[in-house]
Protein backbone atom coordinates (compact mmCIF):
# COMPACT_ATOMS: atom_id res chain seq x y z
CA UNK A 1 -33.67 -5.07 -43.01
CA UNK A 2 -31.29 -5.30 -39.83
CA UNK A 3 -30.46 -8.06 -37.79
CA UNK A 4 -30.58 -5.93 -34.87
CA UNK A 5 -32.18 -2.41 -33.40
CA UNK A 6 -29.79 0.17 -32.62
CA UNK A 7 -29.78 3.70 -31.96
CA UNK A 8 -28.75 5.92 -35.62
CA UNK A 9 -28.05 8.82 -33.48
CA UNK A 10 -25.84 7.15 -31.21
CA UNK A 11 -24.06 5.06 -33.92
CA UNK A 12 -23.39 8.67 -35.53
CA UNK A 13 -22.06 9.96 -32.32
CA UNK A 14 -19.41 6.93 -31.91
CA UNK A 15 -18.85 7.37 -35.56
CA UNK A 16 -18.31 10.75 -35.60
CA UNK A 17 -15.81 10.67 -32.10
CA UNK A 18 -13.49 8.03 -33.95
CA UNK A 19 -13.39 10.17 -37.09
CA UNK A 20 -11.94 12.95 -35.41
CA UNK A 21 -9.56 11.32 -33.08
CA UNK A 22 -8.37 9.12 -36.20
CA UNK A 23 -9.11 5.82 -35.30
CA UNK A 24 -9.35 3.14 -38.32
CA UNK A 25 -12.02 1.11 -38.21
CA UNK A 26 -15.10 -0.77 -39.37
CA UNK A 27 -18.72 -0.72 -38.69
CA UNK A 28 -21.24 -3.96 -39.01
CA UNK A 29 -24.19 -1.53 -39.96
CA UNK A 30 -26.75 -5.05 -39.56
CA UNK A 31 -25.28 -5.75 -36.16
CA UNK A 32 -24.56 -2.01 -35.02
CA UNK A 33 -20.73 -3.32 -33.78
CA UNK A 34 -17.98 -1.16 -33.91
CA UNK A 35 -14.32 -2.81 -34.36
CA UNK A 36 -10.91 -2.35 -34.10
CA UNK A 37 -7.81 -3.21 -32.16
CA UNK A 38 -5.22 -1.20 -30.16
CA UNK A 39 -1.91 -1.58 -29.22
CA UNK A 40 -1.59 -1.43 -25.27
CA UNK A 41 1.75 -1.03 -23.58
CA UNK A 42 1.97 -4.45 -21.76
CA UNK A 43 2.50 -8.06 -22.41
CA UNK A 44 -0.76 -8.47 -23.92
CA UNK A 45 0.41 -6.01 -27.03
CA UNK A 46 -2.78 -5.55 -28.16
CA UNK A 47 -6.30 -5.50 -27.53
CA UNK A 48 -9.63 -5.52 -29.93
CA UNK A 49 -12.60 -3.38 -29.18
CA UNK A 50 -16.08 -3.79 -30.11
CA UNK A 51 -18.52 -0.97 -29.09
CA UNK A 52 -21.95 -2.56 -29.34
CA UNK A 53 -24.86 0.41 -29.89
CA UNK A 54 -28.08 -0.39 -28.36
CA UNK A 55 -31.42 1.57 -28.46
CA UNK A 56 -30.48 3.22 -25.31
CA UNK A 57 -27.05 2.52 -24.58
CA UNK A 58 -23.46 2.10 -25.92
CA UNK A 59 -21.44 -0.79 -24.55
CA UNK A 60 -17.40 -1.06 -24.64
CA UNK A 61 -15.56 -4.28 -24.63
CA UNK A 62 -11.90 -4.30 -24.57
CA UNK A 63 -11.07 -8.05 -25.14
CA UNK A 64 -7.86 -9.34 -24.21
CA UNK A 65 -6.25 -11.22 -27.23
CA UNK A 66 -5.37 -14.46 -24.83
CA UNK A 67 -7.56 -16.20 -22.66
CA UNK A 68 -7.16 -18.94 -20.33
CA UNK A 69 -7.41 -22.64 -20.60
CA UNK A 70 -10.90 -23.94 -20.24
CA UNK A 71 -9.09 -27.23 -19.47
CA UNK A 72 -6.65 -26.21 -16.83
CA UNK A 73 -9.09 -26.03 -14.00
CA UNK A 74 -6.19 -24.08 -11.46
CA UNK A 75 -5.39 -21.61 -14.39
CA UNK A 76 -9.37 -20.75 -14.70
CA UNK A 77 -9.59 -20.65 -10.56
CA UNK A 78 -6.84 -18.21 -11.20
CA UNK A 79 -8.27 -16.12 -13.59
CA UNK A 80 -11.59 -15.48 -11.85
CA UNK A 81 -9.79 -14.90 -8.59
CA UNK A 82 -7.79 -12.36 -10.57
CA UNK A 83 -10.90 -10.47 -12.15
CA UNK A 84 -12.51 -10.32 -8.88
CA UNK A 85 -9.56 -8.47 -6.92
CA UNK A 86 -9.34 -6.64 -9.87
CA UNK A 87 -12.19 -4.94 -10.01
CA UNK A 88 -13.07 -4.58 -6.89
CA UNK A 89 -12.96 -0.73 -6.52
CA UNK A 90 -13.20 0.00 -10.06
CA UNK A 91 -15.26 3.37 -10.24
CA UNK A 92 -15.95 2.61 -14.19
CA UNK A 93 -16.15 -0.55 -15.94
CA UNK A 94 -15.33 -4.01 -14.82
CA UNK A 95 -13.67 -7.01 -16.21
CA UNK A 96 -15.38 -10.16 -17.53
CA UNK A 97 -13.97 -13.13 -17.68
CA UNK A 98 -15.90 -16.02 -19.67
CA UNK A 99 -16.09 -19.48 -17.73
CA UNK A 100 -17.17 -21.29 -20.91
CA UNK A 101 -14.15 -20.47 -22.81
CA UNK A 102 -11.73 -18.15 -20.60
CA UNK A 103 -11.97 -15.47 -22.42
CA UNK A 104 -10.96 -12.08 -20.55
CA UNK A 105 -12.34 -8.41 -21.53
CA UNK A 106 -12.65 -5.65 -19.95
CA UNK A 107 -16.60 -3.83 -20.34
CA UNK A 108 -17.59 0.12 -20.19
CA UNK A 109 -20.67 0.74 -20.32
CA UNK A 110 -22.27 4.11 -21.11
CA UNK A 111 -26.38 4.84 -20.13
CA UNK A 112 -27.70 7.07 -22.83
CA UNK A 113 -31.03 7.99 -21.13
CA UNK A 114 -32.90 9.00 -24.20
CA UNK A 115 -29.50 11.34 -24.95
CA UNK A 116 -26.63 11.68 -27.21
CA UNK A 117 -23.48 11.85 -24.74
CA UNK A 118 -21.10 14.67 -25.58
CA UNK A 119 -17.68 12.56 -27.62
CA UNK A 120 -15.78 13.02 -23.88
CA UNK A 121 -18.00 10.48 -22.27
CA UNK A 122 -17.36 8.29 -25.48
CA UNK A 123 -13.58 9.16 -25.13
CA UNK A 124 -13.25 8.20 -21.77
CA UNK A 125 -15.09 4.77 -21.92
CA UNK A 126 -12.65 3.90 -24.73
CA UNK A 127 -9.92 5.36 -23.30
CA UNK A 128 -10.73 3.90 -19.27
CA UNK A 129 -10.71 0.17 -21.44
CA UNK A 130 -7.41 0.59 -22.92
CA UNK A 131 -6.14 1.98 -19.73
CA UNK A 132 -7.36 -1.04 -17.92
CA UNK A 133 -5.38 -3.39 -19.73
CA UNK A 134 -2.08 -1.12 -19.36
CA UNK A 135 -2.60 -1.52 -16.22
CA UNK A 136 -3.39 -5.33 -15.52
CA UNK A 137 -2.63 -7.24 -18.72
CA UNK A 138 1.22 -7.68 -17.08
CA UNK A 139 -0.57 -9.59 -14.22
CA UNK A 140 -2.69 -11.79 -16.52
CA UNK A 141 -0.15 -12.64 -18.71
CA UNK A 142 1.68 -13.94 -15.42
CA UNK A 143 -1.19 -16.15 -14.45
CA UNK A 144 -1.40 -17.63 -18.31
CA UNK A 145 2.54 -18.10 -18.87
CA UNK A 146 4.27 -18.07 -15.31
CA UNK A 147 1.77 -19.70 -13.30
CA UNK A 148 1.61 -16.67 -11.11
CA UNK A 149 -0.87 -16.78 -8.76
CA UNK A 150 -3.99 -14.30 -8.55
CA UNK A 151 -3.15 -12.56 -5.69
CA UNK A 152 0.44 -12.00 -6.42
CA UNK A 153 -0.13 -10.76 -9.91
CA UNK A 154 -2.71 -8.47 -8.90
CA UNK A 155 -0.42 -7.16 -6.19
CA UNK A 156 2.20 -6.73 -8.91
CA UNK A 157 0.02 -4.30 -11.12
CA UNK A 158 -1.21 -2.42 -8.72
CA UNK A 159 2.17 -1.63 -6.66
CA UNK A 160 3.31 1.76 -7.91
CA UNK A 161 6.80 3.14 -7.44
CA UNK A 162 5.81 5.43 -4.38
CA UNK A 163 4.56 2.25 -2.83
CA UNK A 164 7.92 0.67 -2.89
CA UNK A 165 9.74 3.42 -1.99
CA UNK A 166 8.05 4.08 1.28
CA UNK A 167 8.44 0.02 1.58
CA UNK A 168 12.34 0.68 1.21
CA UNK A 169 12.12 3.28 3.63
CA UNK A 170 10.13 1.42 6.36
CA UNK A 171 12.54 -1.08 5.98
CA UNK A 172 15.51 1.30 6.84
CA UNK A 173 13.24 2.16 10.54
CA UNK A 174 13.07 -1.56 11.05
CA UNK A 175 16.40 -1.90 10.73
CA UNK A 176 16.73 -3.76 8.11
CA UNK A 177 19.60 -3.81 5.25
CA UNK A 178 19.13 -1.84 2.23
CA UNK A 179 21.20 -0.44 -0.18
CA UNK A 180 21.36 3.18 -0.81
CA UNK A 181 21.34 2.18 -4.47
CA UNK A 182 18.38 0.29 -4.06
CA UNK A 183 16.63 3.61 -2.74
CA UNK A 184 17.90 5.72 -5.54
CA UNK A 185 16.90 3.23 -8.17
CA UNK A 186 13.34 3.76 -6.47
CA UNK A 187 13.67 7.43 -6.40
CA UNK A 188 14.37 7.70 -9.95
CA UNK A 189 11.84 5.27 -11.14
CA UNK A 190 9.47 7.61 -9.11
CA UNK A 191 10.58 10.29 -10.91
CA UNK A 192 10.60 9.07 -14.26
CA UNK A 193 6.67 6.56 -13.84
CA UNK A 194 4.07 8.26 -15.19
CA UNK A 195 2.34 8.78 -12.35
CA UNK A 196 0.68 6.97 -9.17
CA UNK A 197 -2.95 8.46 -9.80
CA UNK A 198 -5.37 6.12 -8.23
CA UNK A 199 -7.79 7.43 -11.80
CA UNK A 200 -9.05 4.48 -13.42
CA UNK A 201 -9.55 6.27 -16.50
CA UNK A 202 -6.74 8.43 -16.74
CA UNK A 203 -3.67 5.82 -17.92
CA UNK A 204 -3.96 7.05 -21.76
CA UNK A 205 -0.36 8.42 -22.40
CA UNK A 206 1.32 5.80 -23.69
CA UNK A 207 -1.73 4.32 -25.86
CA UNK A 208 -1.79 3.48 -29.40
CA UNK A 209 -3.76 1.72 -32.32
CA UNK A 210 -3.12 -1.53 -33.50
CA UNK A 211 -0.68 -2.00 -36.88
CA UNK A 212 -2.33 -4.44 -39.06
CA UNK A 213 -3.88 -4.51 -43.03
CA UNK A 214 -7.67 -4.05 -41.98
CA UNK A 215 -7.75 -1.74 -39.27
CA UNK A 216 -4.91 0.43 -38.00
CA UNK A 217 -3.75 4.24 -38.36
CA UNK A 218 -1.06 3.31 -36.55
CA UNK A 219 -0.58 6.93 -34.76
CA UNK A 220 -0.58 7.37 -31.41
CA UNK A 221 -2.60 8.90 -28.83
CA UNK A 222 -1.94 12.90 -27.92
């Protein structure tokens, strides 16, 4: 007998997406939990998933593998600060950030309404997590080991090389001192970033599964 009610046709259809796009993983058949870890390019290095089937629904939690101090009262102002401007225009998912512990994770959540989703609206909530953390686990590591604060790190993660580029240039109208090298340096890191899309969900490129003994391919993401 299970612990827990859950949906056998949308446990098959997770099942069945990670099968083909060769992810390693297991599968608490009492609890209905999917889990496995990642490899993210940031400070963080890794994340671990669990994708938690309902009777209705399919939830994804990316969960960052540090959390803050539940002692250091600034570092968990921080933190919260940080997951609020973070989200805020989010078009899918949101962070969490536990005030009991400080742990940080990032959920997806995906409304079944009495359907099976195709395996690209499973992709992309799995995908949109990872994404997330490429994109902002630089700016919490900064709050948890440089004492950066929320608004700074934030800024930091979100600036793109564009951004700083037309920053550079501004500064040139102003009449201000910059170096042409500076500008070129710019230029080229424009060139060579992966893009500036303002997607939430589109960050996959440089994506890949977690190396360890239980539960890693250890390929990478097409």
């Amino acid at each position: 007998m299970r612990k827990y009610e859950y949906s056998d046709e949308l446990a098959n259809a997770v099942d069945r997406f990670l099968i083909e796009d060769d992810w390693n993983y297991s599968f608490d058949s009492d609890k209905g939990v999917f889990d496995f870890n990642l490899n993210v390019k940031s400070k963080l290095r890794k994340i671990r998933y669990l994708i938690d089937i309902k009777k209705g629904e399919i939830i994804v939690y990316g969960i960052c593998p540090v959390g803050a101090d539940p002692k250091d009262k600034a570092e968990m102002a921080e933190m919260a600060e940080f997951t609020c401007r973070a989200n805020y225009g989010l078009r899918n998912g949101n962070f969490e950030f536990d005030f009991r512990d400080g742990e940080i994770r990032f959920k997806s959540f995906i409304d079944c309404d009495g359907a099976v989703p195709p395996s690209e609206v499973i992709k992309d909530s799995i995908y949109c997590t990872a994404a997330m953390f490429r994109r902002y686990g630089d700016g919490i590591a900064s709050i948890l080991f440089a004492n950066a604060s929320a608004q700074e790190a934030v800024e930091q993660c979100e600036k793109s090389p564009s951004d700083e580029l037309r920053r550079l240039l501004d500064s040139m109208r102003d009449g201000e001192s910059v170096q042409l090298s500076d500008l070129l340096a710019q230029r080229l890191a424009e060139r060579l970033s992966d893009g500036d899309s303002d997607d939430d969900d589109d960050d996959d490129d440089d994506l890949e599964p977690y190396d360890d003994d239980a539960e890693s391919s250890g390929d990478s993401f097409d």
